[in-house]
Protein backbone atom coordinates (compact mmCIF):
# COMPACT_ATOMS: atom_id res chain seq x y z
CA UNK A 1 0.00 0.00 0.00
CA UNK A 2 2.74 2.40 0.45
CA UNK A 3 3.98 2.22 -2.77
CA UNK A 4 0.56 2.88 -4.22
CA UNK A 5 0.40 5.85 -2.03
CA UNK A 6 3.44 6.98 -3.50
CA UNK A 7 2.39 6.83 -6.49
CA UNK A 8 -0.66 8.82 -5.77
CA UNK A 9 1.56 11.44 -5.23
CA UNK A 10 2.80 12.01 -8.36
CA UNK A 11 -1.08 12.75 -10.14
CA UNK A 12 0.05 16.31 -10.41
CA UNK A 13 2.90 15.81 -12.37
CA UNK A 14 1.22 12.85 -13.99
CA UNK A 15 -1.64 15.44 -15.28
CA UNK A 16 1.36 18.23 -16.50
CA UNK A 17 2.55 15.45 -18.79
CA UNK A 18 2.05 15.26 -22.44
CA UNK A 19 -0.23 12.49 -23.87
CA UNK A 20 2.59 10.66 -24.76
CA UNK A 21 4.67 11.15 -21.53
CA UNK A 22 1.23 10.53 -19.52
CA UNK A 23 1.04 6.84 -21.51
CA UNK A 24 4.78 5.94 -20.65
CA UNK A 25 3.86 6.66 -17.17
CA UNK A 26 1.08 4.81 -16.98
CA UNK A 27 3.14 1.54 -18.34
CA UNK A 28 5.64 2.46 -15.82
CA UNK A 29 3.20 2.59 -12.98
CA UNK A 30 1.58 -0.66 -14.23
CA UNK A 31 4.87 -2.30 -14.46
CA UNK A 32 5.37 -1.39 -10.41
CA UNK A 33 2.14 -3.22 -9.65
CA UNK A 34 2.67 -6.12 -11.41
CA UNK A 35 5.24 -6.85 -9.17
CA UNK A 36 3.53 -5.16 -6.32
CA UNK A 37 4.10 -8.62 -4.16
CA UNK A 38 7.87 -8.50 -4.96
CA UNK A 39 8.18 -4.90 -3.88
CA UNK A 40 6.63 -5.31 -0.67
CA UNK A 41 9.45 -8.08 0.45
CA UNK A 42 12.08 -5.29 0.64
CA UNK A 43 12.93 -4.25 4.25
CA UNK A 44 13.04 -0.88 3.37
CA UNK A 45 11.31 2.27 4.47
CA UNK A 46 11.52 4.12 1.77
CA UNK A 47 8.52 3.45 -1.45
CA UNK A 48 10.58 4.68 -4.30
CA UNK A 49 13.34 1.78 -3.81
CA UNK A 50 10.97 -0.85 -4.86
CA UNK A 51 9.10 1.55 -7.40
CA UNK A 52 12.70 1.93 -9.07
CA UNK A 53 13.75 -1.74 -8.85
CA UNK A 54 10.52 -3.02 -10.41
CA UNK A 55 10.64 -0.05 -13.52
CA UNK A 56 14.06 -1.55 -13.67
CA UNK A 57 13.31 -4.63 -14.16
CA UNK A 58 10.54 -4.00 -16.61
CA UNK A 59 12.68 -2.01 -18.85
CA UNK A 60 14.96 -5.10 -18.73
CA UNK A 61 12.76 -7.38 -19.60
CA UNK A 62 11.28 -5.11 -22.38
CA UNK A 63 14.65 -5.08 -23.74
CA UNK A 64 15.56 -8.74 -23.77
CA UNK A 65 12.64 -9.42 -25.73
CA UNK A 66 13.16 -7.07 -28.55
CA UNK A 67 17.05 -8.57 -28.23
CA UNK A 68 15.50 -12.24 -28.62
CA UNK A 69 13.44 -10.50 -31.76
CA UNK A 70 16.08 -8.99 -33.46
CA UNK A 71 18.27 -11.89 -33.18
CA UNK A 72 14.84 -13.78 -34.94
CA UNK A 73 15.21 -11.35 -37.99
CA UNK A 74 18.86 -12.13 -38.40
């Protein structure tokens, strides 16, 4: 719950974004839900080290596929 309260806090900015900003955002914030569970295993008081970690890994992951893709093409 803390990290989704933390997230909360960012609607402002979320709202000064531009469509396309607000959509990458969105994925982003999806991305730290989906591993919600993992996130809240972290001893940590502090939200944004477990918001970070799972964007991290997302992007990761997002770019190992399009690695396994291109590697299809060749």
């Amino acid at each position: 719950m803390r990290i989704e309260e933390r997230m909360v806090q960012w609607n402002a900015f979320r709202r000064a974004l531009r469509t396309e900003d607000r959509l990458a955002l969105d994925e982003a914030a999806n991305a730290v839900r989906q591993r919600a569970s993992a996130g809240g295993m972290m001893p940590t008081p502090d939200p944004l080290e477990p918001i970070l970690l799972s964007v991290l890994v997302d992007a990761f992951v997002r770019i190992r596929r399009l690695e396994a893709r291109l590697e299809e093409m060749e």
